[in-house]
Protein backbone atom coordinates (compact mmCIF):
# COMPACT_ATOMS: atom_id res chain seq x y z
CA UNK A 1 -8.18 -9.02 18.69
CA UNK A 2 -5.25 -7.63 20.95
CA UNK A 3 -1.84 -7.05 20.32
CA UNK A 4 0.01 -6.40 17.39
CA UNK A 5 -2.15 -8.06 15.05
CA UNK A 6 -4.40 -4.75 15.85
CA UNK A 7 -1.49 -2.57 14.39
CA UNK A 8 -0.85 -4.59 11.44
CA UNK A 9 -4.86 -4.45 10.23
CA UNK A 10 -4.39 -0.54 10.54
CA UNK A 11 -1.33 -0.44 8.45
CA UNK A 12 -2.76 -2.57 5.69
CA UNK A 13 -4.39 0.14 3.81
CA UNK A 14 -1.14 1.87 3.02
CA UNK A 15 1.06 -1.09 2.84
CA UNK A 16 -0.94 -2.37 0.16
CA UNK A 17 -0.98 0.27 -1.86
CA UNK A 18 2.72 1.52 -1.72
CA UNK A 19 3.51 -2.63 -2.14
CA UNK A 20 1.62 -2.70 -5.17
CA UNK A 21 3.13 0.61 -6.45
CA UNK A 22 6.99 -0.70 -5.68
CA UNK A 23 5.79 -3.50 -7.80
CA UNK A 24 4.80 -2.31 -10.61
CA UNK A 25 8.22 -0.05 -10.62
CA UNK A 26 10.13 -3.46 -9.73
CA UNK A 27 8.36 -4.99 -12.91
CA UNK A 28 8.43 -1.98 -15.14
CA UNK A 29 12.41 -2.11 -14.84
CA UNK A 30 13.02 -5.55 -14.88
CA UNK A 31 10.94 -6.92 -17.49
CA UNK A 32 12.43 -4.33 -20.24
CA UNK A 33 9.32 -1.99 -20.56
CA UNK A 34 9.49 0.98 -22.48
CA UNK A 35 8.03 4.16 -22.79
CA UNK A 36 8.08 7.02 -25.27
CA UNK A 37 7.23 10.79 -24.94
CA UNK A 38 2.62 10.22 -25.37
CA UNK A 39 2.23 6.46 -24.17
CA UNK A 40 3.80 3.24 -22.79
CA UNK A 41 4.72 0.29 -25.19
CA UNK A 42 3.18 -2.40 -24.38
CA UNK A 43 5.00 -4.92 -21.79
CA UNK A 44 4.72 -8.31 -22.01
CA UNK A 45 5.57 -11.30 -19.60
CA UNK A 46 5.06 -14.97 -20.81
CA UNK A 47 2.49 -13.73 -23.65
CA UNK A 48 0.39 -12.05 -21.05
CA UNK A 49 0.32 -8.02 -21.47
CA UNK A 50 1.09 -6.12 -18.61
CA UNK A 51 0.46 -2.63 -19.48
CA UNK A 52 -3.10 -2.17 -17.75
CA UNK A 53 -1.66 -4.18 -14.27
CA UNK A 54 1.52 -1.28 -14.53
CA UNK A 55 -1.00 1.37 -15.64
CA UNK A 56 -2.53 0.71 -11.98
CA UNK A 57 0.37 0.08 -10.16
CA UNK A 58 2.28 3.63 -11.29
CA UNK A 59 -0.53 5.54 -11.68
CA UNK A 60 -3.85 4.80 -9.10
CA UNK A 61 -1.62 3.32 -6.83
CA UNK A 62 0.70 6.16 -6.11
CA UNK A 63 -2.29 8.40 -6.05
CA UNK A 64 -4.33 5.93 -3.33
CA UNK A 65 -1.45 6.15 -1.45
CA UNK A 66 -2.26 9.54 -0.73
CA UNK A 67 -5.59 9.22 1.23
CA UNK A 68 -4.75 5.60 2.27
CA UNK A 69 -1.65 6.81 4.20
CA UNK A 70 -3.48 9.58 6.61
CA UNK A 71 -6.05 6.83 6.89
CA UNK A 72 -3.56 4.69 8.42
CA UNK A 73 -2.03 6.77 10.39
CA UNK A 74 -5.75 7.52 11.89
CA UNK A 75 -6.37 3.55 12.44
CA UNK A 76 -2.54 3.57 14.47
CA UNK A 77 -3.26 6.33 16.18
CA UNK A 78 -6.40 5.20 17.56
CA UNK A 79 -5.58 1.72 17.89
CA UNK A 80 -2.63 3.61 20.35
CA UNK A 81 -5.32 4.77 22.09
CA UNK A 82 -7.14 2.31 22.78
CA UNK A 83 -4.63 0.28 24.14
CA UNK A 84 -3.04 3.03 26.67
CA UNK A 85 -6.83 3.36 27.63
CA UNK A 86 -6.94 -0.33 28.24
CA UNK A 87 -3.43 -0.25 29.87
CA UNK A 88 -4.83 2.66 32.26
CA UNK A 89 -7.50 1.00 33.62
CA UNK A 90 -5.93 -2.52 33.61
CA UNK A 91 -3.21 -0.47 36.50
CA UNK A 92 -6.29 1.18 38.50
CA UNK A 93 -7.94 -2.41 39.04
């Protein structure tokens, strides 16, 4: 794999997380869901419940975010790396 499809597999761990979390927000505030002072109402969208997907979304995903997001800075960093290394000795053939 070169190039920047290298970058984008390292990024995925936080992207998906902090996409799924801006989701849940987006759907929390557009579909009319409420919430009182000990639990959430439930929310529902074409008969379906959404509380447990918006449960996730606000709650795990915020807090994966958290050790996804030094995890993919690690995965860019070293995918940085690797391809100065590879630059380097690419120059000193």
């Amino acid at each position: 794999m070169n190039g920047w499809p290298r970058y984008l597999v390292a990024l995925l761990p936080i992207v998906l997380k902090l996409g799924g979390w801006q989701l849940s927000v987006f759907l929390f505030e557009h579909l009319g869901c409420q919430v009182d002072i000990k639990h959430m109402k439930p929310c529902f969208a074409g008969g379906i419940d959404l509380l447990p997907m918006l449960g996730v979304g606000l709650f795990w995903f915020s807090l994966a975010s958290l050790v996804t997001g030094p995890i993919s800075f690690a995965l860019v960093v070293k995918v940085i790396a690797h391809d100065a290394a590879a630059r380097r000795s690419t120059k000193a053939l």
